[in-house]
Structures are given as C-alpha cells and as structure tokens.
N, C-alpha and C. Protein backbone atom coordinates (compact mmCIF):
# COMPACT_ATOMS: atom_id res chain seq x y z
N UNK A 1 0.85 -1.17 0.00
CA UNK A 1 0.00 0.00 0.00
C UNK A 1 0.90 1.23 0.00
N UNK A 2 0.98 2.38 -1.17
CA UNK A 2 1.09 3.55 -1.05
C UNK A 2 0.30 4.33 -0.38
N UNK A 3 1.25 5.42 0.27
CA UNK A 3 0.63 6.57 1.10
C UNK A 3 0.32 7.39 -0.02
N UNK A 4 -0.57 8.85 -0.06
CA UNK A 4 -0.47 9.96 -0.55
C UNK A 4 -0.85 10.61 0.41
N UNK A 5 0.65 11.35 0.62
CA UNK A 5 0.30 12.20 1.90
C UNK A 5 0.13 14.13 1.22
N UNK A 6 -0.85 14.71 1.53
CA UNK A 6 -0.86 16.21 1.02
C UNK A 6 -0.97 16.83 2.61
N UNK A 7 -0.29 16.00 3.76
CA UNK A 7 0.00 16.96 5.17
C UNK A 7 0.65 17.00 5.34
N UNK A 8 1.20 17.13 6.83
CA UNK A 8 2.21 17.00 7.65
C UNK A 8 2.56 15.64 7.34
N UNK A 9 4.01 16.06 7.36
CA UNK A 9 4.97 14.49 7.25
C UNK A 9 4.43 13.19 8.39
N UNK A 10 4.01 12.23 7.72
CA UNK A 10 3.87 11.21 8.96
C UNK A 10 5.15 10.91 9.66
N UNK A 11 4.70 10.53 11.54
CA UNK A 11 5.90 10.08 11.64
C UNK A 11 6.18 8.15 11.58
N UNK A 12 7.17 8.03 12.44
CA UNK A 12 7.16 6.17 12.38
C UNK A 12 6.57 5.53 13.15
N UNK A 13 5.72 6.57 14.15
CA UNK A 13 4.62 5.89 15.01
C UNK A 13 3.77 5.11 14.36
N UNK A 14 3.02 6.67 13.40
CA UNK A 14 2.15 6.92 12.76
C UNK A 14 1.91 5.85 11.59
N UNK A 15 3.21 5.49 11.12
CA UNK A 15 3.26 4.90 9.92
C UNK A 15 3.23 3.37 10.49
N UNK A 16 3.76 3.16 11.49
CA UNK A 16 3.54 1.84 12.13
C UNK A 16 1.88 1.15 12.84
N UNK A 17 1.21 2.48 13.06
CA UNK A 17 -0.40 2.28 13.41
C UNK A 17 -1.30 2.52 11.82
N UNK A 18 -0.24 2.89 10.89
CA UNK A 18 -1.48 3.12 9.77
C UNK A 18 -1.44 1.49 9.37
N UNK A 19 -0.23 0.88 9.27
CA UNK A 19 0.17 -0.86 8.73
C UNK A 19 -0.58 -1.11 9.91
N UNK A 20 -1.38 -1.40 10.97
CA UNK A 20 -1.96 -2.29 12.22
C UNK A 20 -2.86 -2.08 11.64
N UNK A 21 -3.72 -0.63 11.10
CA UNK A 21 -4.93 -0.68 10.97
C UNK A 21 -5.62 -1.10 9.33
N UNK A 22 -4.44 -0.99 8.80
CA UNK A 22 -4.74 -1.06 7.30
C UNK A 22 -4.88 -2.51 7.13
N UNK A 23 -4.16 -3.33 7.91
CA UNK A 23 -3.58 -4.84 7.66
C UNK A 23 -2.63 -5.36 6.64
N UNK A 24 -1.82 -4.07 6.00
CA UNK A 24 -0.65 -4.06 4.97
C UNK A 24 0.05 -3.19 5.39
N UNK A 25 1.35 -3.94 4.68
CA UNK A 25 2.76 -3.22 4.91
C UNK A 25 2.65 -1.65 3.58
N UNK A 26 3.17 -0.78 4.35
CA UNK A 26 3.28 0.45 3.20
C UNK A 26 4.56 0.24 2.62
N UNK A 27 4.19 0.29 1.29
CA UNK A 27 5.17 0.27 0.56
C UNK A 27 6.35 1.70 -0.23
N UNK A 28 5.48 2.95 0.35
CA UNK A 28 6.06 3.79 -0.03
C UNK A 28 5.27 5.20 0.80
N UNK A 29 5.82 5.88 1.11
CA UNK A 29 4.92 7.61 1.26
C UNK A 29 5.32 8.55 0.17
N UNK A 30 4.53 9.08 -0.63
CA UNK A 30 4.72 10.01 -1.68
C UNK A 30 4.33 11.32 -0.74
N UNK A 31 4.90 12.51 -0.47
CA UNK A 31 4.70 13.49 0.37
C UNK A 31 4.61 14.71 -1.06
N UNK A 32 3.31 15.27 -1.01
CA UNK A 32 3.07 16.06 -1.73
C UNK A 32 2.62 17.12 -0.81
N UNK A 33 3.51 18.96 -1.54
CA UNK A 33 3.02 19.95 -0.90
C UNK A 33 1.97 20.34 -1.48
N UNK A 34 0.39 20.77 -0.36
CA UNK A 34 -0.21 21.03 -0.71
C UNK A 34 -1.27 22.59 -0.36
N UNK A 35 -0.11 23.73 -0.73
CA UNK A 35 -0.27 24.86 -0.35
C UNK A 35 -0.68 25.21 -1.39
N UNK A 36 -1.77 26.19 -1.41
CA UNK A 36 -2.81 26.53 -2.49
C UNK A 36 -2.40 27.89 -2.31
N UNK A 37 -2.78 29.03 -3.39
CA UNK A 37 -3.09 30.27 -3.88
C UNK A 37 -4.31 30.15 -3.62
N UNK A 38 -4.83 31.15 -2.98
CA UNK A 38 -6.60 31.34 -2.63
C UNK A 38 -7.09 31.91 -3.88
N UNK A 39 -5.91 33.07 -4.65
CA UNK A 39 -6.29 33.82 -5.03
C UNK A 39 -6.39 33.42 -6.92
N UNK A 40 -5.93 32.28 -6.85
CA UNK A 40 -6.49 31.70 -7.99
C UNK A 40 -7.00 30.66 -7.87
N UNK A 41 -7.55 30.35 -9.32
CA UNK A 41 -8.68 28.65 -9.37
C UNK A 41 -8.09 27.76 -8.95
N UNK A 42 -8.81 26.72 -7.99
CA UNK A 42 -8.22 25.68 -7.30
C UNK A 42 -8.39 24.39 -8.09
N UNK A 43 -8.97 23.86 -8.96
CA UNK A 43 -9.24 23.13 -10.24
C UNK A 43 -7.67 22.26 -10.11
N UNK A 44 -7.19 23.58 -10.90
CA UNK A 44 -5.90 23.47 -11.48
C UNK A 44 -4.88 23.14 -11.13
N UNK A 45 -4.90 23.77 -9.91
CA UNK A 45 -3.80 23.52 -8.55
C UNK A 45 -3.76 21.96 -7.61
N UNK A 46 -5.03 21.46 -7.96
CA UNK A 46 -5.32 20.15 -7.33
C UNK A 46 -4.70 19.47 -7.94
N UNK A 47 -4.72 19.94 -9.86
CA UNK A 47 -4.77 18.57 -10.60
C UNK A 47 -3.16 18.36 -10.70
N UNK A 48 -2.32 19.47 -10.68
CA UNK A 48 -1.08 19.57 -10.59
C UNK A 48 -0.36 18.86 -9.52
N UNK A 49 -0.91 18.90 -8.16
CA UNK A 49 -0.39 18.05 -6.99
C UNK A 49 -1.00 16.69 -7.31
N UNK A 50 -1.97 16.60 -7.67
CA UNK A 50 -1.98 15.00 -7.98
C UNK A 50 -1.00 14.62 -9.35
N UNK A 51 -0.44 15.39 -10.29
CA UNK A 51 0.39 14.83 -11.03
C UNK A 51 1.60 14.88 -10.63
N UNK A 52 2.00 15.39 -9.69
CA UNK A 52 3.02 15.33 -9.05
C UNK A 52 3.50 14.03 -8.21
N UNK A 53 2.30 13.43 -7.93
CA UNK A 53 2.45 11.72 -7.63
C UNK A 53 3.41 11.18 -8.09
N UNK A 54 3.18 11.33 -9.71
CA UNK A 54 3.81 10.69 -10.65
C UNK A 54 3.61 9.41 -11.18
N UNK A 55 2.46 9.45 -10.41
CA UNK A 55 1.62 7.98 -10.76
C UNK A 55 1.05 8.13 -12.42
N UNK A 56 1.35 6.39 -12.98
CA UNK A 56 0.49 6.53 -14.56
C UNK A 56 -0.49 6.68 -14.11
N UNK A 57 -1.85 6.80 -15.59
CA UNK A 57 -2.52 6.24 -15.36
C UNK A 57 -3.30 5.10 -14.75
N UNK A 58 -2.43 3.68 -15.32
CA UNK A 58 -2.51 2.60 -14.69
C UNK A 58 -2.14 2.24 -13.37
N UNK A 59 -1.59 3.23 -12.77
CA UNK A 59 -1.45 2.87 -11.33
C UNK A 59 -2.49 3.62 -10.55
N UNK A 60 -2.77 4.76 -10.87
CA UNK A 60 -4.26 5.37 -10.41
C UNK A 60 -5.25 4.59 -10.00
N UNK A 61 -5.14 3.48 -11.20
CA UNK A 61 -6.73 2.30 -11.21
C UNK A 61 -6.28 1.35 -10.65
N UNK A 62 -5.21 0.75 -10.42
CA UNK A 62 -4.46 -0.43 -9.96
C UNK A 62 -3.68 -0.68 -8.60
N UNK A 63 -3.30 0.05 -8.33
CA UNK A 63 -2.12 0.53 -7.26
C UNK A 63 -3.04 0.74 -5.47
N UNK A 64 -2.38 -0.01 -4.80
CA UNK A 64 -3.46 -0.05 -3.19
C UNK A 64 -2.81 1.43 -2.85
N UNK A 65 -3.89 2.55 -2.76
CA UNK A 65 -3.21 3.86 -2.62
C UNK A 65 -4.30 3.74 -1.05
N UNK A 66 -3.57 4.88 -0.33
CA UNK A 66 -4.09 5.08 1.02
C UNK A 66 -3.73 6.81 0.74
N UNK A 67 -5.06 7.50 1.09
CA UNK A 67 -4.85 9.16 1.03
C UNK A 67 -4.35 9.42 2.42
N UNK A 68 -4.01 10.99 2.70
CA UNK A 68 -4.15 11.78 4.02
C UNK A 68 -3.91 13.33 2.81
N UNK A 69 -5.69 13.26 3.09
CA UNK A 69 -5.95 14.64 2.68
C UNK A 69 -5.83 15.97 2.91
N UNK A 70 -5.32 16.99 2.12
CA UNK A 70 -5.03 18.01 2.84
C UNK A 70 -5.77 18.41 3.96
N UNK A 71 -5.64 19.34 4.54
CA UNK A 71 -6.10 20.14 5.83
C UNK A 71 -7.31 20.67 5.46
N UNK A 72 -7.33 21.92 4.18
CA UNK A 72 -8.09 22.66 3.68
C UNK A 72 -9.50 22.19 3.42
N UNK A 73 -10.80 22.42 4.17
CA UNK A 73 -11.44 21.75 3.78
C UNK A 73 -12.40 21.37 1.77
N UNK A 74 -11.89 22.45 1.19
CA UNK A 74 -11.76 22.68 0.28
C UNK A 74 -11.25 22.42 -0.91
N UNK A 75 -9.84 22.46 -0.25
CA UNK A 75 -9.03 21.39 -1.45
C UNK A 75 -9.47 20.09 -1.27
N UNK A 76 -9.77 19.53 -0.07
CA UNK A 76 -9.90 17.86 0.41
C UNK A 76 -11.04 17.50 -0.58
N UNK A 77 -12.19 18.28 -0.51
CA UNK A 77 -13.21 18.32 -1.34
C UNK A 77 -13.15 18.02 -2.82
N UNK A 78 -12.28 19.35 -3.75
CA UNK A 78 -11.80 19.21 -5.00
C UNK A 78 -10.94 18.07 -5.07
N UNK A 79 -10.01 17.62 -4.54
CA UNK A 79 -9.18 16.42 -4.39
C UNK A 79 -9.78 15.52 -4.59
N UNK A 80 -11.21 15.15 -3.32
CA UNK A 80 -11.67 13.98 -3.74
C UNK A 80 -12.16 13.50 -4.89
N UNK A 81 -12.91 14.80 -5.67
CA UNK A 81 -13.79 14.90 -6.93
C UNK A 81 -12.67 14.32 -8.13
N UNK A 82 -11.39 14.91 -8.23
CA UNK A 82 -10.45 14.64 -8.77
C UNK A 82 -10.10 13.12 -8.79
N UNK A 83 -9.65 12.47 -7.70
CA UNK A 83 -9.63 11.36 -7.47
C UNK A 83 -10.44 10.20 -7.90
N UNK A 84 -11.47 10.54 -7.62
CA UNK A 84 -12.30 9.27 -8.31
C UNK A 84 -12.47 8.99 -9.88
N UNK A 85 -12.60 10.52 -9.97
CA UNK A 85 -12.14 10.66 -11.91
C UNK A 85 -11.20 9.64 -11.72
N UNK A 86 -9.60 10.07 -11.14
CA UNK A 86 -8.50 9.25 -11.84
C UNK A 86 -8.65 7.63 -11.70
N UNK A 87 -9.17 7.29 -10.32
CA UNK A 87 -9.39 5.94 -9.98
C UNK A 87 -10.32 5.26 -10.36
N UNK A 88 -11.61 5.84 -10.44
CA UNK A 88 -12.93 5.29 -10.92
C UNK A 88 -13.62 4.40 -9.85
N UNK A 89 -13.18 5.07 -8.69
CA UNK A 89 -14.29 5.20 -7.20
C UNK A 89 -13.27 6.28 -6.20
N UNK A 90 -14.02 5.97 -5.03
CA UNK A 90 -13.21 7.17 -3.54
C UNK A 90 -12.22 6.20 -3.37
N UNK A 91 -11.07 7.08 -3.19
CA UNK A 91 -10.11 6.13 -2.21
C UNK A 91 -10.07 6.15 -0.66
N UNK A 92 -9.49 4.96 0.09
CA UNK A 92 -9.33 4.84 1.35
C UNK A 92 -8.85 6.00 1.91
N UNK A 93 -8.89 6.78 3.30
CA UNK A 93 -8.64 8.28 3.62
C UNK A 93 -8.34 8.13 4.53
N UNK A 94 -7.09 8.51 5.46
CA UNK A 94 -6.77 8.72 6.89
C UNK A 94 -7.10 9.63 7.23
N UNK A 95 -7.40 9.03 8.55
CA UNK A 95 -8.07 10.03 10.08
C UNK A 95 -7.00 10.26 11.15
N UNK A 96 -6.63 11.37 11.16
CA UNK A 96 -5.47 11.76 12.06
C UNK A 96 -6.30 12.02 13.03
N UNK A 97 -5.65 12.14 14.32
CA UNK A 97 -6.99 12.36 15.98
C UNK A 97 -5.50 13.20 16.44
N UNK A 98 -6.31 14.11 17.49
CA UNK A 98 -5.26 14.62 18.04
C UNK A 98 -5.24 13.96 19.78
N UNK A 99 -3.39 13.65 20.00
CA UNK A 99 -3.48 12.93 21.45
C UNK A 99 -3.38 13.91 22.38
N UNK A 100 -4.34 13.13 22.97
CA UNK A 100 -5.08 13.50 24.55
C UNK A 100 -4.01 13.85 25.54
N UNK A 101 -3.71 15.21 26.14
CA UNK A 101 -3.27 15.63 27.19
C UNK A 101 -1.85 15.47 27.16
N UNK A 102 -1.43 15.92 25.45
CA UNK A 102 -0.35 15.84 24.78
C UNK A 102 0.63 17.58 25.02
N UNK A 103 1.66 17.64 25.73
CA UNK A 103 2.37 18.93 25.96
C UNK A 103 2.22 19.81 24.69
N UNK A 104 2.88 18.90 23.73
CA UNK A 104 3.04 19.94 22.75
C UNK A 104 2.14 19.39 21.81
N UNK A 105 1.76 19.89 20.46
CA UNK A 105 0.84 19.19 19.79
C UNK A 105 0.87 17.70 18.65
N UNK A 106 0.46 16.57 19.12
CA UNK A 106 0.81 15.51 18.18
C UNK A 106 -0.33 15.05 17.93
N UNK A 107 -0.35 14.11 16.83
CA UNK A 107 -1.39 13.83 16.29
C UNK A 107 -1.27 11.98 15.99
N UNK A 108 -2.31 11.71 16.23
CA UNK A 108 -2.19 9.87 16.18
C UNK A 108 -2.87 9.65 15.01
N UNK A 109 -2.92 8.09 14.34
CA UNK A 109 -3.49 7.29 13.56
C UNK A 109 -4.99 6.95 14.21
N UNK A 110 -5.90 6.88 13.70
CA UNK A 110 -7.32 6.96 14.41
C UNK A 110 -7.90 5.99 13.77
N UNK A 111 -8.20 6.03 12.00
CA UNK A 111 -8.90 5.23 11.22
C UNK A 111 -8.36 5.51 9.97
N UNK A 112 -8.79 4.26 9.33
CA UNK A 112 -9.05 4.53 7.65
C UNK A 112 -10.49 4.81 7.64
N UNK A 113 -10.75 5.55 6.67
CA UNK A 113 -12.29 5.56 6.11
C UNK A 113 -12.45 5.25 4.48
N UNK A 114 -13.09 3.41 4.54
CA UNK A 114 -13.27 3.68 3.24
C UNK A 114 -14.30 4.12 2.86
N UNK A 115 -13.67 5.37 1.85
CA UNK A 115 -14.85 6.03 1.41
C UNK A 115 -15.99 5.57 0.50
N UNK A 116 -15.30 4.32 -0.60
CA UNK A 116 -16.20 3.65 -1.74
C UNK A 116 -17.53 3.27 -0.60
N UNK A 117 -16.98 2.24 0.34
CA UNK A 117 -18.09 1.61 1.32
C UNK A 117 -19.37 2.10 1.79
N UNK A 118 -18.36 3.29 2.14
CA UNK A 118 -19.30 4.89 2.84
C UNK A 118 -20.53 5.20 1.87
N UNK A 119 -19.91 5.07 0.40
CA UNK A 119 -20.80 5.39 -0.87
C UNK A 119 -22.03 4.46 -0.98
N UNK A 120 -21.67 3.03 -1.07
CA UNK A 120 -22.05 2.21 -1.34
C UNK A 120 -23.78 2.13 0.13
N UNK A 121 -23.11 2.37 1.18
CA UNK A 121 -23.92 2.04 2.15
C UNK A 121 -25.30 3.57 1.86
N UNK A 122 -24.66 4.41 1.79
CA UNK A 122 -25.27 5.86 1.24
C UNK A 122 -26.15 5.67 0.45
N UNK A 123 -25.78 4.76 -0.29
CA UNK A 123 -27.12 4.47 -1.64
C UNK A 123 -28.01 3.91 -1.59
N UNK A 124 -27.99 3.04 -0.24
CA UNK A 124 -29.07 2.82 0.12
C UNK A 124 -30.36 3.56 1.09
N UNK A 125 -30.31 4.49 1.14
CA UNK A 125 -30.64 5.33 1.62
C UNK A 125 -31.53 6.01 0.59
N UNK A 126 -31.25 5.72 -0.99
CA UNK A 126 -32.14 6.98 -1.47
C UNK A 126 -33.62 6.28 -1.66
C-alpha cells in the first residue's frame, strides 16, 4: 500500500499504526506539498499536486493507494472529486486524531475511512 500524503509528514509511530490498521505493509509515502493560492482557481492547482504523484494512469486504477488529505477543507473536497475521476471510485482516507493531554501538539493514527463503502452504504438510503 502507497501513502499519498498532502500533510504534515507522517511520523514512524504513525506509519507503524497506519500498517496495524490497514492490515498491509506500506510500501512507499509520496509526500506532496499542498499549499494553495486562494487567489487563484483551485481546479488546477489540485490537478497539478496529484500529477506530481507521478503515478500513470494505470497505477491510479491499480495501485493499493491510502490518502491523508489536505487540511483545507476545500481542497480535500476538489481532491476527492479529482480522485475518483483518476481511480474510478473514492479512495481509502486517513483520520489523524489529536493525542489527549499531549504537551506539545501531536497527532495519532485513528482510522481509515473507506470512502467507496461509505458510498455504497449511502445508496441505500435513497
């Protein structure tokens, strides 16, 4: 499983509770910056950090990718929309939590959320 990370650098805690919860070894972290211009279209700027992956095509559709979406709630949004274009469903998404009664500020592994599932269960609903 590849990471795509558009946050803060994971650390080896982190990366050691994302393999417990995922039930696979990561095979790589791709660390993409994902600082936006407000002041122009965000479209564009998404599609650029996702080509910055450097992923083909065929690995888009093929490849066990694990997200950690930017911060922004905004870009996370356009990102996702982006994403499923490239993949042809949601990908799996980490949940960072922040630890409890932590001095300075750190942040733990919490969950994956798969999002396809999320979809899937959603549809039943209409």
């Amino acid at each position: 499983m590849q990471i795509l990370n558009f946050a803060h650098p994971l650390t080896e805690e982190q990366l050691s509770r994302i393999e417990e919860l995922a039930g696979a070894k990561i095979t790589g972290v791709i660390n993409i910056d994902s600082q936006i211009d407000t002041a122009k279209p965000i479209e564009e700027q998404i599609a650029a950090m996702l080509d910055r992956t450097g992923l083909t095509s065929e690995e888009w559709q093929t490849k066990p990718l694990l997200v950690n979406l930017p911060s922004l709630n905004y870009s996370a949004a356009a990102m996702l929309a982006q994403l499923h274009g490239r993949m042809g469903y949601f990908p799996p998404i980490l949940r960072l939590r922040p630890v409890t009664d932590s001095i300075a500020p750190r942040f733990e592994a919490a969950e994956i959320l798969n999002l396809q599932a999320m979809r899937e269960r959603a549809r039943e609903k209409r």
